[in-house]
N, C-alpha and C. Protein backbone atom coordinates (compact mmCIF):
# COMPACT_ATOMS: atom_id res chain seq x y z
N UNK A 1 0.84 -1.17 0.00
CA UNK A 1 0.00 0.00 0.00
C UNK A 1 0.89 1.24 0.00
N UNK A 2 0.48 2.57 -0.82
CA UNK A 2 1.06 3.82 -0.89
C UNK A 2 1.20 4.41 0.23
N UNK A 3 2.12 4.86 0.21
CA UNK A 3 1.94 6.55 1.42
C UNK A 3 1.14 6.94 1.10
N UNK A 4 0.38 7.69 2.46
CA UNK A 4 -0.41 9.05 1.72
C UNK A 4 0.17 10.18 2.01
N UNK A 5 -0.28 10.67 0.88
CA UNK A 5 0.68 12.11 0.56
C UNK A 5 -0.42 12.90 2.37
N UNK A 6 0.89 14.32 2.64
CA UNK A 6 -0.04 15.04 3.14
C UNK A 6 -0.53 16.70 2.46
N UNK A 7 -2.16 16.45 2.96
CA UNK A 7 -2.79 17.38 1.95
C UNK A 7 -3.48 18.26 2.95
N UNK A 8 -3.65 19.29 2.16
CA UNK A 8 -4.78 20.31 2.74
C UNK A 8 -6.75 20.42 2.37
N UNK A 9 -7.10 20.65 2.82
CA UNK A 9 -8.37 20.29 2.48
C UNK A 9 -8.89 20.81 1.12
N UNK A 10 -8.19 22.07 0.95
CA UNK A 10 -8.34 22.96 -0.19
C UNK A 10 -7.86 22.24 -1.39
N UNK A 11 -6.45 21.60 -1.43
CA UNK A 11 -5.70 20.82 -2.35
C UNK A 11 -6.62 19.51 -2.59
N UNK A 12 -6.91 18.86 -1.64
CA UNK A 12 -7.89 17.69 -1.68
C UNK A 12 -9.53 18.32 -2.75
N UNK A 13 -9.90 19.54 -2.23
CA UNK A 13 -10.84 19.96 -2.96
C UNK A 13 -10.46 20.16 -4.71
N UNK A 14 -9.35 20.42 -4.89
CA UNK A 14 -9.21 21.13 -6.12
C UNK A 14 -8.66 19.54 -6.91
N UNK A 15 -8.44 18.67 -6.20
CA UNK A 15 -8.14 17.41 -7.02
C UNK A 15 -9.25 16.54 -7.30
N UNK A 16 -10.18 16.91 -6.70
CA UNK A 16 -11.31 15.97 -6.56
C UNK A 16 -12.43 17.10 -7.24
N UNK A 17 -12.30 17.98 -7.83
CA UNK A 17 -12.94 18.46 -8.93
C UNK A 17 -12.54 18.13 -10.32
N UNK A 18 -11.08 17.50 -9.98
CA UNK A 18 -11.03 17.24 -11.69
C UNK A 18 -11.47 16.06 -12.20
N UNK A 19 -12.28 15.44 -11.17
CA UNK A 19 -12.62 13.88 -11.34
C UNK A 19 -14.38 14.32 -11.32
N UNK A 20 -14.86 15.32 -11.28
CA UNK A 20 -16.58 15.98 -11.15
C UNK A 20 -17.20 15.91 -10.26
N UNK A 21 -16.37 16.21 -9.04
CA UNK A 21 -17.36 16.99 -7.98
C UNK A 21 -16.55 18.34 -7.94
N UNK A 22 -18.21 19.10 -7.51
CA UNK A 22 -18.04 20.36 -7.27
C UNK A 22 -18.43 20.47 -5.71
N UNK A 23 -18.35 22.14 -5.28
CA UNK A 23 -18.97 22.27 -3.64
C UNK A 23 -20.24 22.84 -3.76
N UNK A 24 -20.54 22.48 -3.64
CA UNK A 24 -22.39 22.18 -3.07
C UNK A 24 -22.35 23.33 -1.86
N UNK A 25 -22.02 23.07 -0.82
CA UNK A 25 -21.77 24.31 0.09
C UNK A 25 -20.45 24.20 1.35
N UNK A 26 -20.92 24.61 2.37
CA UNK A 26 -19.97 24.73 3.60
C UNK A 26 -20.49 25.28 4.58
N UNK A 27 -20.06 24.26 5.49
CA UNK A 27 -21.06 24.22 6.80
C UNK A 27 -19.61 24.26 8.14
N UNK A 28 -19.21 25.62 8.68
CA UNK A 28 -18.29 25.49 9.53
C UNK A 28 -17.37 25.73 8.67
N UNK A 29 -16.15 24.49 9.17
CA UNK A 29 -15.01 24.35 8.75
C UNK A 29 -15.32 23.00 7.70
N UNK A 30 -16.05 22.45 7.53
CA UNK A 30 -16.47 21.11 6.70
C UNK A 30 -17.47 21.65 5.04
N UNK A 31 -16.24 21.50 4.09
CA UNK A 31 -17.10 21.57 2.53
C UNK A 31 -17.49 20.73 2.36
N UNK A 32 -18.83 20.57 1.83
CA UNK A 32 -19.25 19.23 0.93
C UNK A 32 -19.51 19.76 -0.32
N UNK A 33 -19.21 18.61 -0.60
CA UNK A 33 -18.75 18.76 -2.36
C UNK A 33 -19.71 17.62 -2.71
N UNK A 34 -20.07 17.62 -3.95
CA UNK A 34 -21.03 16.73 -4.69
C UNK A 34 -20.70 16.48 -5.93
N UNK A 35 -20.67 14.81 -6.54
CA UNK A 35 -20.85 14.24 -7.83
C UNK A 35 -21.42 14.90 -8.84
N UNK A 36 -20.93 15.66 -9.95
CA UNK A 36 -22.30 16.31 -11.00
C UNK A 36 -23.04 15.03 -11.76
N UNK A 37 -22.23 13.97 -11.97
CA UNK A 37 -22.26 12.50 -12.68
C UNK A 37 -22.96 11.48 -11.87
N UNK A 38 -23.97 10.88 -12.27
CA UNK A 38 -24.61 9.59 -11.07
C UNK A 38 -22.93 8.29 -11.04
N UNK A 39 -23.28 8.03 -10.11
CA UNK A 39 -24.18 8.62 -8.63
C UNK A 39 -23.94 9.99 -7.86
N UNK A 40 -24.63 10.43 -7.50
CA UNK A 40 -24.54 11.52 -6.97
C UNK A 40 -24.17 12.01 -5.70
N UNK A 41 -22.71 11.15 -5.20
CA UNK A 41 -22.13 11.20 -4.27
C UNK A 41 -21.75 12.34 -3.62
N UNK A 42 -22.05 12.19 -2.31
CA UNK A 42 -21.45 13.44 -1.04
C UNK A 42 -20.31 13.10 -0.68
N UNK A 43 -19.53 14.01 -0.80
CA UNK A 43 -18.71 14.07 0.45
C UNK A 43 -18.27 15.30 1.36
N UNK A 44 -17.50 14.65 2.32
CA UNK A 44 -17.68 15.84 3.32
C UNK A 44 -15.77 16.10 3.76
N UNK A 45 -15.08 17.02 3.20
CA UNK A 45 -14.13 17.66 3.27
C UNK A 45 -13.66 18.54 4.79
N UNK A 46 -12.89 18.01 5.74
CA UNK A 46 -12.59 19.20 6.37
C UNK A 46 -11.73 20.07 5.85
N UNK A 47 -11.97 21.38 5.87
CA UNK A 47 -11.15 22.46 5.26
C UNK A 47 -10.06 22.93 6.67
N UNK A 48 -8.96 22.06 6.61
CA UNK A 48 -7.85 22.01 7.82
C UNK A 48 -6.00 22.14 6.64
N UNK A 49 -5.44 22.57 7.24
CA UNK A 49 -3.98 23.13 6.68
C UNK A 49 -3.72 21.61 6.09
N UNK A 50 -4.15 20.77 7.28
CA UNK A 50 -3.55 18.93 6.94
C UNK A 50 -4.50 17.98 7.39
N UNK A 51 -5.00 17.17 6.66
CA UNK A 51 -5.67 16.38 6.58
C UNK A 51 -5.62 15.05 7.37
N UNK A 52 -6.11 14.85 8.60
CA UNK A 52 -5.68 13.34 8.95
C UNK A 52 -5.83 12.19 8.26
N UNK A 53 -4.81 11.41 8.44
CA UNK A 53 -4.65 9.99 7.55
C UNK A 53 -5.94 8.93 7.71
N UNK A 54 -6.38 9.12 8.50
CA UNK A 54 -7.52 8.03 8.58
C UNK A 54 -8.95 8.77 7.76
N UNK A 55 -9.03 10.34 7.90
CA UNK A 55 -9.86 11.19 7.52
C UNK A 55 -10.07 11.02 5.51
N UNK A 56 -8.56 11.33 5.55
CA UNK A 56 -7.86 11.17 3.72
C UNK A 56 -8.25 9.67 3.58
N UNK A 57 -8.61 8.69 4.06
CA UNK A 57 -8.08 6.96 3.58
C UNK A 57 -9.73 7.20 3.42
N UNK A 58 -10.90 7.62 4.42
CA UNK A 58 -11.73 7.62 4.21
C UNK A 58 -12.61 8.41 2.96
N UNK A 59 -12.45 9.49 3.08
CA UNK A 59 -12.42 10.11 1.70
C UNK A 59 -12.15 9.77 0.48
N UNK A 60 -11.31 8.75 0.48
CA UNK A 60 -10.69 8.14 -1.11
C UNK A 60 -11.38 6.92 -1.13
N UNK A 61 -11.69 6.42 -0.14
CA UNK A 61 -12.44 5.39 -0.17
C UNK A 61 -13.79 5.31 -0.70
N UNK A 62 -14.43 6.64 0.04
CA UNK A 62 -15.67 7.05 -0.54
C UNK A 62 -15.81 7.45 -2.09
N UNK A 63 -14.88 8.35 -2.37
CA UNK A 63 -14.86 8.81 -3.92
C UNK A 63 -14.09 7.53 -5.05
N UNK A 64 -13.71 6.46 -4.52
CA UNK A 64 -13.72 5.42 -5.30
C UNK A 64 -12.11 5.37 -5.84
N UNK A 65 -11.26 6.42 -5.05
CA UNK A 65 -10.02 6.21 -5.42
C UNK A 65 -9.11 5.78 -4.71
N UNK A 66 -7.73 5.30 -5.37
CA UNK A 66 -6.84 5.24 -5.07
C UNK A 66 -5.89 5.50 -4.29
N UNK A 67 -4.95 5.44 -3.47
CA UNK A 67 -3.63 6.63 -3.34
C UNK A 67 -2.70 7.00 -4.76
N UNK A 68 -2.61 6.17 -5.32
CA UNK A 68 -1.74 6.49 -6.48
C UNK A 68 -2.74 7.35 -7.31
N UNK A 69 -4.24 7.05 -7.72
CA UNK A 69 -4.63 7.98 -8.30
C UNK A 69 -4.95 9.68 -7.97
N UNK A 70 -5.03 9.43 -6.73
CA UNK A 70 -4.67 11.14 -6.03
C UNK A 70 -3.66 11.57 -6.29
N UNK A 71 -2.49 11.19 -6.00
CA UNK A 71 -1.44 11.15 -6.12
C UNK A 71 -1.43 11.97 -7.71
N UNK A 72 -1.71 11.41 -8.79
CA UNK A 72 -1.69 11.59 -9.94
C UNK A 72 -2.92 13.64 -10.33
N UNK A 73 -3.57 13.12 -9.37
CA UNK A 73 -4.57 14.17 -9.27
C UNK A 73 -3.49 15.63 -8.94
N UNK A 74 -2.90 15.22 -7.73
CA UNK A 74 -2.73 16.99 -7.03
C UNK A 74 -0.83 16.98 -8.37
């Protein structure tokens, strides 16, 4: 299994738009961003300098990726 890189929530946001989600809104410190493509998946972004590793594993998990394909993303 990859390292995971460390990311910011913002960087995590702007890589995970080039795959078609956009932000839907922001609630606090937490963006959710949404699938434009079915399914029409949520997710929920903390907007933090660094991202915890279990937070990031979950997130990629949800959006159906990789580490190497993030990786490829930012």
């Amino acid at each position: 299994m990859s390292k995971l890189p460390v990311i910011s929530g913002q960087e995590l946001c702007k890589a995970l738009k080039k795959i078609g989600y956009s932000i839907d809104h922001q609630t606090g410190s937490h963006i959710i961003l949404r699938n434009e493509t079915t399914p029409h998946r949520r997710l929920t972004v903390p907007n933090h300098k660094e991202i915890a590793k279990g937070t990031l594993r979950a997130i990629l998990r949800q959006a159906g990726l990789t580490v190497e394909e993030l990786k490829e993303l930012i």
